[in-house]
PDB file of N, CA and C in Angstrom:
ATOM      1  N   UNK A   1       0.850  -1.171   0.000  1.00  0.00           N
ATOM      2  CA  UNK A   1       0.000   0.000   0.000  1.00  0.00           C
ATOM      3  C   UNK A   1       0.898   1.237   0.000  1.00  0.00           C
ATOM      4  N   UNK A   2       1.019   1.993  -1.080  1.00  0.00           N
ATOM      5  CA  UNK A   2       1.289   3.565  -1.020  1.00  0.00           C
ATOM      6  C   UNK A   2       0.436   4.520  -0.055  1.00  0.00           C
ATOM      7  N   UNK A   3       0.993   5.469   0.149  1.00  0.00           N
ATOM      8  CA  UNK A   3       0.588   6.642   0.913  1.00  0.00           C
ATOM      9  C   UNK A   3      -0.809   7.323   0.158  1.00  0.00           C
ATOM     10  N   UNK A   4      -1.052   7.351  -0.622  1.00  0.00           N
ATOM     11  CA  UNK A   4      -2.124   7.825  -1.627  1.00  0.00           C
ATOM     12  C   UNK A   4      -3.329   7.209  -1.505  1.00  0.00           C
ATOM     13  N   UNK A   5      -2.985   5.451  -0.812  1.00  0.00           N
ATOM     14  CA  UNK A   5      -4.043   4.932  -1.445  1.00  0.00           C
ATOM     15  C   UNK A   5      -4.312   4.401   0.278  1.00  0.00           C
ATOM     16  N   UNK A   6      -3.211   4.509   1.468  1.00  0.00           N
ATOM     17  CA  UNK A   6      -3.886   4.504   2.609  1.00  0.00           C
ATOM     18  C   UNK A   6      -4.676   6.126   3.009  1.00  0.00           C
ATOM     19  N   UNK A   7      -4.499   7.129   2.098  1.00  0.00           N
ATOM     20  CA  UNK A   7      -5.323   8.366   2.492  1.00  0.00           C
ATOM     21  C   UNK A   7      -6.415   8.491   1.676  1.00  0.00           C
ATOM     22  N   UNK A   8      -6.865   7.215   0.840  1.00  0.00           N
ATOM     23  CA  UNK A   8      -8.298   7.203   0.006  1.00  0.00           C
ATOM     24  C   UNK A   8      -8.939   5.884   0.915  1.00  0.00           C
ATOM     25  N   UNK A   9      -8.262   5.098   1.718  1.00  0.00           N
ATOM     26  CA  UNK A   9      -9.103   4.238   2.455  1.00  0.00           C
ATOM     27  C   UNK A   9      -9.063   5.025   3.671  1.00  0.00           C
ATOM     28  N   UNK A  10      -8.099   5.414   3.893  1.00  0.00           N
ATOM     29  CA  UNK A  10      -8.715   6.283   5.394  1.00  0.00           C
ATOM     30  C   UNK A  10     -10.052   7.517   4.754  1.00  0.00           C
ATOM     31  N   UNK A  11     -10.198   7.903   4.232  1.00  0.00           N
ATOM     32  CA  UNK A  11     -10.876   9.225   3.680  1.00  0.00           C
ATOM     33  C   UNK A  11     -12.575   8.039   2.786  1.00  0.00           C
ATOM     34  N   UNK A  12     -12.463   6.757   2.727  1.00  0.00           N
ATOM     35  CA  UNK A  12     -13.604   5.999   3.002  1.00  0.00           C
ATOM     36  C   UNK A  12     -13.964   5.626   3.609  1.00  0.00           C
ATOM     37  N   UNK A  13     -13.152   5.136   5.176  1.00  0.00           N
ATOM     38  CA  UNK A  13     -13.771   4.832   6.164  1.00  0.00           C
ATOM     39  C   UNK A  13     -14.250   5.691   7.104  1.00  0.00           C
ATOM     40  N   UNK A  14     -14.442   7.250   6.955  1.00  0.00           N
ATOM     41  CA  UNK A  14     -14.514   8.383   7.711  1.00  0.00           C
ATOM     42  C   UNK A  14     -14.588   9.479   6.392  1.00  0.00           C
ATOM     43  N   UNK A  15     -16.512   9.142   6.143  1.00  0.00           N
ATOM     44  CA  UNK A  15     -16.661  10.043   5.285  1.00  0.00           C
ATOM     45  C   UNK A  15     -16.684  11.485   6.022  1.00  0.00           C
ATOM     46  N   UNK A  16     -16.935  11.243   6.956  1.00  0.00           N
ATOM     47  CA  UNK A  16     -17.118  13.080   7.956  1.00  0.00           C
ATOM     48  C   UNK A  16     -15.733  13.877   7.483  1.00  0.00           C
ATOM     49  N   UNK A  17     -14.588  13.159   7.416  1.00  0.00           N
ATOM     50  CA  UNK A  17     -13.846  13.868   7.263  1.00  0.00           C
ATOM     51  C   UNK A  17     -13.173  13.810   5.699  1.00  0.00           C
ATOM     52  N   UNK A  18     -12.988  15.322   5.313  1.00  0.00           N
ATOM     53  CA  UNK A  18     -12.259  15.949   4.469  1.00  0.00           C
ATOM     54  C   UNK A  18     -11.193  15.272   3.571  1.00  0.00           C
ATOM     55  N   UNK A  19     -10.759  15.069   2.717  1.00  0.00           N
ATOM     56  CA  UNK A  19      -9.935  14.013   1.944  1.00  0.00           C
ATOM     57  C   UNK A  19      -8.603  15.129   2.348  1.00  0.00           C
ATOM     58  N   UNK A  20      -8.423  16.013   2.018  1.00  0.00           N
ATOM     59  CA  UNK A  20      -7.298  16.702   2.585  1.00  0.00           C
ATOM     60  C   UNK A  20      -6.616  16.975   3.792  1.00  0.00           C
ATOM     61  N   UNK A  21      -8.192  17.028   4.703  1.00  0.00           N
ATOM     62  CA  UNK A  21      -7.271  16.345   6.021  1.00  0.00           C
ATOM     63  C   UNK A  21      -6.482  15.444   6.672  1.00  0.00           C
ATOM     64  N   UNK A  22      -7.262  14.511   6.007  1.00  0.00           N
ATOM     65  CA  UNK A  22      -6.680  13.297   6.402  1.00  0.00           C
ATOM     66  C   UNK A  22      -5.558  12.857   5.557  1.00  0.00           C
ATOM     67  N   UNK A  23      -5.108  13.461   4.565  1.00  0.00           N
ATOM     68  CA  UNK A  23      -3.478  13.342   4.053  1.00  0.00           C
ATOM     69  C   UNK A  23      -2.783  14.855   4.419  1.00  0.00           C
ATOM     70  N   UNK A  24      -3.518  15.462   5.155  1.00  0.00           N
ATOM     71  CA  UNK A  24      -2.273  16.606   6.165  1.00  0.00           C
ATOM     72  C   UNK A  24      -2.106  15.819   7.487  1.00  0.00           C
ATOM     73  N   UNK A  25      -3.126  14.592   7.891  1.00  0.00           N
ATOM     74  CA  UNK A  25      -2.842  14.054   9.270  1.00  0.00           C
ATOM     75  C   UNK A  25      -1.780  12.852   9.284  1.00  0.00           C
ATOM     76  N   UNK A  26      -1.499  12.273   7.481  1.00  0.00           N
ATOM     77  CA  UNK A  26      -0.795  11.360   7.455  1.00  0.00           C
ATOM     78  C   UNK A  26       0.462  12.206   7.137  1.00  0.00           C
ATOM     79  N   UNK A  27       0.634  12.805   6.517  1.00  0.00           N
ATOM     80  CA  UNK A  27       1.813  13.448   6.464  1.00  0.00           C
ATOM     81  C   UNK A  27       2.606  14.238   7.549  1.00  0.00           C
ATOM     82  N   UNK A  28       1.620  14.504   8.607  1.00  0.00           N
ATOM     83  CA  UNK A  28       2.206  15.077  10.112  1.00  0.00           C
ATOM     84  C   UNK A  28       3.032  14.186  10.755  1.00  0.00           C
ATOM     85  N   UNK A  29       2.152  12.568  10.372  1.00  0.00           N
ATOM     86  CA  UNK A  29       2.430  11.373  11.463  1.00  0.00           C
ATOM     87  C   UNK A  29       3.484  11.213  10.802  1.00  0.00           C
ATOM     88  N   UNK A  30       4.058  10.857   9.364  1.00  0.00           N
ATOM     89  CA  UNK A  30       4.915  10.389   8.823  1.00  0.00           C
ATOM     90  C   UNK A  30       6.121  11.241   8.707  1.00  0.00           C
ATOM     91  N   UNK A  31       6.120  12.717   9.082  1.00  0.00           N
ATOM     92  CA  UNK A  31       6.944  13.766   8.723  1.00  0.00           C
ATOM     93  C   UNK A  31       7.745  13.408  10.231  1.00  0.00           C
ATOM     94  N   UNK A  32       6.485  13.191  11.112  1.00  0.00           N
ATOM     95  CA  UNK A  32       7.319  13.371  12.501  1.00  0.00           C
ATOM     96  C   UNK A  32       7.712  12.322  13.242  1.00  0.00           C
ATOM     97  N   UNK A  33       7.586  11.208  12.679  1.00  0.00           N
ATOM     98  CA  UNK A  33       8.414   9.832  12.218  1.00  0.00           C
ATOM     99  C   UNK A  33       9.666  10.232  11.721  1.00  0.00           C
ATOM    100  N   UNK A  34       9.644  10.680  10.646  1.00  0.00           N
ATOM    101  CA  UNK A  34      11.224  10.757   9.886  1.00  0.00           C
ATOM    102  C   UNK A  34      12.245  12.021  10.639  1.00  0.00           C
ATOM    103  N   UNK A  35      11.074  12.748  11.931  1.00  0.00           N
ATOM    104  CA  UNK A  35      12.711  13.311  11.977  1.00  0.00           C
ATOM    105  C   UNK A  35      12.455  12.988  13.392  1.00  0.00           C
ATOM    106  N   UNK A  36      11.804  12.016  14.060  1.00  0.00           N
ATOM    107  CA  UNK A  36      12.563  11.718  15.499  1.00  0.00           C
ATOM    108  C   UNK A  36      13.903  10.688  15.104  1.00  0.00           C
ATOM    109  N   UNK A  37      13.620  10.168  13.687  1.00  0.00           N
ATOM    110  CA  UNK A  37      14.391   9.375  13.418  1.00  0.00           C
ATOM    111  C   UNK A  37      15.511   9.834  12.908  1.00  0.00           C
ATOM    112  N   UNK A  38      16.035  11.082  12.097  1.00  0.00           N
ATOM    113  CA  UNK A  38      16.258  11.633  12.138  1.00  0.00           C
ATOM    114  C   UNK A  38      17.701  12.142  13.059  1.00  0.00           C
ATOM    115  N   UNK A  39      16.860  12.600  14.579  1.00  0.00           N
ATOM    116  CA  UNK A  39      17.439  12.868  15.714  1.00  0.00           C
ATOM    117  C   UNK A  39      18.055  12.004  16.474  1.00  0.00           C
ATOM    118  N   UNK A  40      17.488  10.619  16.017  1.00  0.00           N
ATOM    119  CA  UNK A  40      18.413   9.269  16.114  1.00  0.00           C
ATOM    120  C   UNK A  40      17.345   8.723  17.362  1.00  0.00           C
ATOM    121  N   UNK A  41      16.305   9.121  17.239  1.00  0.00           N
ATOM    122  CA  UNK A  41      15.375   8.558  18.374  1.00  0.00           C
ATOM    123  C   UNK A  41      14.638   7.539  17.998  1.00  0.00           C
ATOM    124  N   UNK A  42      14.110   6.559  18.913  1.00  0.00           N
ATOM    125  CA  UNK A  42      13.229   5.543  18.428  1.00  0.00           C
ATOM    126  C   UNK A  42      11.850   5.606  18.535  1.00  0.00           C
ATOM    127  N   UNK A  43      11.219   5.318  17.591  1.00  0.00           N
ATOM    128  CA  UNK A  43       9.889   5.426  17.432  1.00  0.00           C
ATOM    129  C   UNK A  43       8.661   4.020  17.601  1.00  0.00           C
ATOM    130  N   UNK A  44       8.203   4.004  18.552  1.00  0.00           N
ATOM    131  CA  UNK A  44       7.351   2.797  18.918  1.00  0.00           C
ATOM    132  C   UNK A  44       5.721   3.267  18.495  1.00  0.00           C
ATOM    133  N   UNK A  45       4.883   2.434  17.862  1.00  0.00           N
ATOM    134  CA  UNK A  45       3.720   2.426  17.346  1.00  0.00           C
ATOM    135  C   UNK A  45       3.392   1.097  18.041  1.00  0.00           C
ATOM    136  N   UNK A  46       3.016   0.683  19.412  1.00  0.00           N
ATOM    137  CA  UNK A  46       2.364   0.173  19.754  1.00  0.00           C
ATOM    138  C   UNK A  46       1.256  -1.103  19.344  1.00  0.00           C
ATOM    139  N   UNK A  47       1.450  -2.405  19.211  1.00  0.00           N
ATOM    140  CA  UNK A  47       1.178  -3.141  18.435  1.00  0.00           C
ATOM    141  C   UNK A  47       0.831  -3.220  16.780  1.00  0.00           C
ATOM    142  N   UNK A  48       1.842  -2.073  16.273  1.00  0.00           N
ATOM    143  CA  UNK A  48       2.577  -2.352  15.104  1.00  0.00           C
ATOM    144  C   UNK A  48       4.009  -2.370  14.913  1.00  0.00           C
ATOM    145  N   UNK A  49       4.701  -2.071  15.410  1.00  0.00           N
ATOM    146  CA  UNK A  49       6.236  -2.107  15.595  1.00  0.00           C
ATOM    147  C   UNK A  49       6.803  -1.034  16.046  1.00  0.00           C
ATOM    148  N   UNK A  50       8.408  -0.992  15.973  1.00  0.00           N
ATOM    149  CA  UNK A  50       9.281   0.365  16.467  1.00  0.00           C
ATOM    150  C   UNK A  50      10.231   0.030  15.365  1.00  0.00           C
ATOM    151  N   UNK A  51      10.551   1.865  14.730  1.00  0.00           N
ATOM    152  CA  UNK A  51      11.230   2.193  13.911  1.00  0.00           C
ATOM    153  C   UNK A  51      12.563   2.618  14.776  1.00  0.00           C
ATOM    154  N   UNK A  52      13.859   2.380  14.461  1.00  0.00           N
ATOM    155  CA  UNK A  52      14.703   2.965  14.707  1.00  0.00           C
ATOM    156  C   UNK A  52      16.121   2.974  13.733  1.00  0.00           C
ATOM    157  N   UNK A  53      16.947   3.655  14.586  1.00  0.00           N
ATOM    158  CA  UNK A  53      17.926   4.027  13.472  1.00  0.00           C
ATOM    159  C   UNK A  53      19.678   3.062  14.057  1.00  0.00           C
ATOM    160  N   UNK A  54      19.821   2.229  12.958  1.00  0.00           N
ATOM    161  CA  UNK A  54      21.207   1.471  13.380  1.00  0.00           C
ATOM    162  C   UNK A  54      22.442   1.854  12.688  1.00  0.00           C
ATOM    163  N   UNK A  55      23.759   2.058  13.323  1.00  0.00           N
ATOM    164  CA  UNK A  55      24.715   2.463  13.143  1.00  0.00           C
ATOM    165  C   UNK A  55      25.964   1.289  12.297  1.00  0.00           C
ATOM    166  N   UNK A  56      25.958   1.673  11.581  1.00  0.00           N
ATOM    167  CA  UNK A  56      27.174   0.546  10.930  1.00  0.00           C
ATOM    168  C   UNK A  56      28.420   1.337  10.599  1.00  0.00           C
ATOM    169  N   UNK A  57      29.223   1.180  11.483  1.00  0.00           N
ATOM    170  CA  UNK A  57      30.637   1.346  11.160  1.00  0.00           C
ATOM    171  C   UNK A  57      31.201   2.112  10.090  1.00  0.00           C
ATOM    172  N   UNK A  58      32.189   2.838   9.851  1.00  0.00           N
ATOM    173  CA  UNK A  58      33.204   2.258   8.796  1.00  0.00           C
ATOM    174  C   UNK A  58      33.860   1.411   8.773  1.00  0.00           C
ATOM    175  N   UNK A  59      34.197   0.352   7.434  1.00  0.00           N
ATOM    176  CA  UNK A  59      35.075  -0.357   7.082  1.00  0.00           C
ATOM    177  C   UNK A  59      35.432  -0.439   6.043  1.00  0.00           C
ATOM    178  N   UNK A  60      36.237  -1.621   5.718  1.00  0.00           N
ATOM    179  CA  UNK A  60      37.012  -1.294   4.233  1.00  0.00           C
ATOM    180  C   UNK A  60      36.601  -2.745   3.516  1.00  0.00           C
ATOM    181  N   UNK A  61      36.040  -2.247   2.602  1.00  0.00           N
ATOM    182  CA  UNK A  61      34.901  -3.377   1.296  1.00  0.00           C
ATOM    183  C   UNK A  61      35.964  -3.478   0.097  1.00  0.00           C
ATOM    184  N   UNK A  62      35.603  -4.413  -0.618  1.00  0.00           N
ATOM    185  CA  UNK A  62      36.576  -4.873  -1.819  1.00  0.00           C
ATOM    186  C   UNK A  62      35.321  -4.288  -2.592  1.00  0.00           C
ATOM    187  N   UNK A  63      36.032  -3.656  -4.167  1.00  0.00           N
ATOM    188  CA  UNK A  63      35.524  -3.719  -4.725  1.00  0.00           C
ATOM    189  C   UNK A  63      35.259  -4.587  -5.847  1.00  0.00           C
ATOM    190  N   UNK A  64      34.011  -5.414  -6.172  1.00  0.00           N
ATOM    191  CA  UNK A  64      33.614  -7.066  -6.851  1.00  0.00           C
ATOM    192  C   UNK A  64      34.483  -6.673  -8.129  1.00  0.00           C
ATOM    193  N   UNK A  65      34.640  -5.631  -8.910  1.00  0.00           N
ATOM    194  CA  UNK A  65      35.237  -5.699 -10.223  1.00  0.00           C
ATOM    195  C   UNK A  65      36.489  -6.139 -10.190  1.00  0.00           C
ATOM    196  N   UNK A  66      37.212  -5.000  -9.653  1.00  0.00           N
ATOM    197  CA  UNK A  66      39.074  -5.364  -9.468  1.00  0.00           C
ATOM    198  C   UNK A  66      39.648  -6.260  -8.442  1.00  0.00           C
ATOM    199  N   UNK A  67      38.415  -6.422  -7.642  1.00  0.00           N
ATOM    200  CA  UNK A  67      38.842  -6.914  -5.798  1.00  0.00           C
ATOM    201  C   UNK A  67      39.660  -5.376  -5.032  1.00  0.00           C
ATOM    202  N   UNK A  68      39.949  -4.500  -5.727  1.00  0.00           N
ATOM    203  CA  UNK A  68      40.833  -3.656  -4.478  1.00  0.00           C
ATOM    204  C   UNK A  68      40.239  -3.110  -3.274  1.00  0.00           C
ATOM    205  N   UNK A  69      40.808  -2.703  -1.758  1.00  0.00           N
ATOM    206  CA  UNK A  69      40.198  -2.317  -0.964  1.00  0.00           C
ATOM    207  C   UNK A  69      39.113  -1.111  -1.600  1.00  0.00           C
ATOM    208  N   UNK A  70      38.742  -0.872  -0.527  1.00  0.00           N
ATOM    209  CA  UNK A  70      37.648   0.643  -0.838  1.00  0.00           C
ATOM    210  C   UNK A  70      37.191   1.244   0.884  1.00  0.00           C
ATOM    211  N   UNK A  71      37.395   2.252   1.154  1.00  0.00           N
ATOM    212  CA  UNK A  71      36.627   2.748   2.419  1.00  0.00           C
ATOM    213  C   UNK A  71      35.888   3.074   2.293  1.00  0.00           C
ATOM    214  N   UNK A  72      34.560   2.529   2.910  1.00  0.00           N
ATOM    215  CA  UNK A  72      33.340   2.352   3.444  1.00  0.00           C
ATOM    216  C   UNK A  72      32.923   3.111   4.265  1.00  0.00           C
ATOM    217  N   UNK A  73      32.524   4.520   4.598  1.00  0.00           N
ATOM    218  CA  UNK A  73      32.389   5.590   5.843  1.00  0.00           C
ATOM    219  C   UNK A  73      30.868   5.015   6.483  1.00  0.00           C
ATOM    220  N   UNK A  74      30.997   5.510   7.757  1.00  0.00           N
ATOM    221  CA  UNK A  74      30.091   5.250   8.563  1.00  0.00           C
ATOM    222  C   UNK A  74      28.756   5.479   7.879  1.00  0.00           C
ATOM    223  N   UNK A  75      27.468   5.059   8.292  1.00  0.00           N
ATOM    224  CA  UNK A  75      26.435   5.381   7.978  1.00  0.00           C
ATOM    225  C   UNK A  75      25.247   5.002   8.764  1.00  0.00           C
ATOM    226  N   UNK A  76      23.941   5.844   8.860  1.00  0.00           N
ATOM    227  CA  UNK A  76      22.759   5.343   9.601  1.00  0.00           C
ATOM    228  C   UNK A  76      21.670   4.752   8.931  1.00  0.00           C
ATOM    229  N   UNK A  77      21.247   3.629   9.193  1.00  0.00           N
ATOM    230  CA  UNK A  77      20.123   2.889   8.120  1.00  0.00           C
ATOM    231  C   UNK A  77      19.505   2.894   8.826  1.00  0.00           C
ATOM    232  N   UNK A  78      17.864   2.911   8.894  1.00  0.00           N
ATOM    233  CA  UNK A  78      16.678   2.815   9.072  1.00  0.00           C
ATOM    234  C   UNK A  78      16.687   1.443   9.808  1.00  0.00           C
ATOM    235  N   UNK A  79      15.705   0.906  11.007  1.00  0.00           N
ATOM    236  CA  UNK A  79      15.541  -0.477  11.155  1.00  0.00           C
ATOM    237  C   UNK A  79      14.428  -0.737  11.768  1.00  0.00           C
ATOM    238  N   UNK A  80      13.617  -1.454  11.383  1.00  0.00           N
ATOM    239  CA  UNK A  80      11.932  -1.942  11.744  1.00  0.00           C
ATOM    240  C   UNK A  80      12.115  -2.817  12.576  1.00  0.00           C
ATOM    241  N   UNK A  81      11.176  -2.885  13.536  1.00  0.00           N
ATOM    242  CA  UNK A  81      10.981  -4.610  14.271  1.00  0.00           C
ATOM    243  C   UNK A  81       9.178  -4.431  14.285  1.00  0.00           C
ATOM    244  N   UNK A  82       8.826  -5.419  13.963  1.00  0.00           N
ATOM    245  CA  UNK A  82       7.285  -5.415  13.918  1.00  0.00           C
ATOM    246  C   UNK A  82       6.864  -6.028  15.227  1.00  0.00           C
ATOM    247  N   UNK A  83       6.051  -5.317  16.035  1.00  0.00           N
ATOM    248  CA  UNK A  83       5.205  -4.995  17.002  1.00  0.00           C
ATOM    249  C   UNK A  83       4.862  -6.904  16.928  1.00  0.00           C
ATOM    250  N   UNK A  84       4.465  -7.631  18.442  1.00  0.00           N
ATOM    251  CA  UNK A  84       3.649  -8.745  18.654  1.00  0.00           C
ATOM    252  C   UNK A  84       2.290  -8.547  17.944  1.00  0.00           C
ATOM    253  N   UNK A  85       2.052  -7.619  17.839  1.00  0.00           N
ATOM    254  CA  UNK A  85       0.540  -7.827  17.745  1.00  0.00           C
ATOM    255  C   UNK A  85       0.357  -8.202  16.414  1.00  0.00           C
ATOM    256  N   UNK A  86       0.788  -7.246  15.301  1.00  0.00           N
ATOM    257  CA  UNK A  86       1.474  -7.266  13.991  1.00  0.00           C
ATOM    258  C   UNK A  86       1.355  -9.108  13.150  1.00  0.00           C
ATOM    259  N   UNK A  87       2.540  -9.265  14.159  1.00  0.00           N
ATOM    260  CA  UNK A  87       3.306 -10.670  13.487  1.00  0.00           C
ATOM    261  C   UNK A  87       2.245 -11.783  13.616  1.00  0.00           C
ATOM    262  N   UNK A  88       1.126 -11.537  15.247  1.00  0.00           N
ATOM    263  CA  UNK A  88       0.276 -12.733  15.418  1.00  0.00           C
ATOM    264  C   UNK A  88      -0.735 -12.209  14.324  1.00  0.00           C
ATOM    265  N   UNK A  89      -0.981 -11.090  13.692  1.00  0.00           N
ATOM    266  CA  UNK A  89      -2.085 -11.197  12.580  1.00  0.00           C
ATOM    267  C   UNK A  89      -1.515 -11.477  11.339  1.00  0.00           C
ATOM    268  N   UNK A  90      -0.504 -11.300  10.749  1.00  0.00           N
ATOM    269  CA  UNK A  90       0.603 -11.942   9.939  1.00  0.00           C
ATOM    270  C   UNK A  90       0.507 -13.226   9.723  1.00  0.00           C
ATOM    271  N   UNK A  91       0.395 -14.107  11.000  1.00  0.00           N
ATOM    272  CA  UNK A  91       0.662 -15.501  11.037  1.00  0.00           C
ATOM    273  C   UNK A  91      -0.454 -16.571  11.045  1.00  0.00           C
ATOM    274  N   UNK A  92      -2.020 -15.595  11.448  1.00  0.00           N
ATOM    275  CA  UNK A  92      -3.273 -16.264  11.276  1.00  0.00           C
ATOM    276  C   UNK A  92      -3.901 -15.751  10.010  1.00  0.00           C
ATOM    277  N   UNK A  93      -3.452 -14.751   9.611  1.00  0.00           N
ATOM    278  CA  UNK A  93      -4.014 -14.615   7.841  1.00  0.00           C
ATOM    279  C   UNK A  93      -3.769 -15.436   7.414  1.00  0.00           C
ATOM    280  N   UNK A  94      -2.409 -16.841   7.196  1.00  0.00           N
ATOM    281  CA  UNK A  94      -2.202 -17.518   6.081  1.00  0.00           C
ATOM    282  C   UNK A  94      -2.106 -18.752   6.804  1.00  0.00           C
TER     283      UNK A  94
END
């Protein structure tokens, strides 16, 4: 599911509200997601998971063409863990 098309099912299940609101309310939630994350903070959504941010090193990678070293600088990647609640509806859908 894209962002477009969870703010046309949210904006059907709650005809009272405004189709524009409710993609200024997803874009608040999601804006202020990306910069606690951002700030390097972790973000818990309560039986859907916690977003946070993991640190990987620098090191020194070969490169596959020539094999020669290469330095690798530090970097922060994104990292999900999906919420219990999540995984037990995951696991009785199929």
């Amino acid at each position: 599911m894209i962002k477009s098309e969870l703010v046309e099912k949210l904006a059907a299940e709650n005809p009272h509200l405004f189709q524009r609101d409710i993609e200024n309310i997803v874009n608040a939630i999601l804006d202020e997601v990306g910069d606690a994350m951002a700030r390097g903070d972790r973000v818990e959504l309560r039986g859907f998971g916690a977003f946070s941010v993991k640190n990987r090193p620098a090191r020194v990678g070969r490169n596959p063409r020539t094999g020669e070293q290469v330095e690798v600088g530090e970097k922060y990647v994104p990292q999900f863990k999906a919420g219990k609640e999540i995984r037990e509806r995951l696991n009785r859908s199929s």
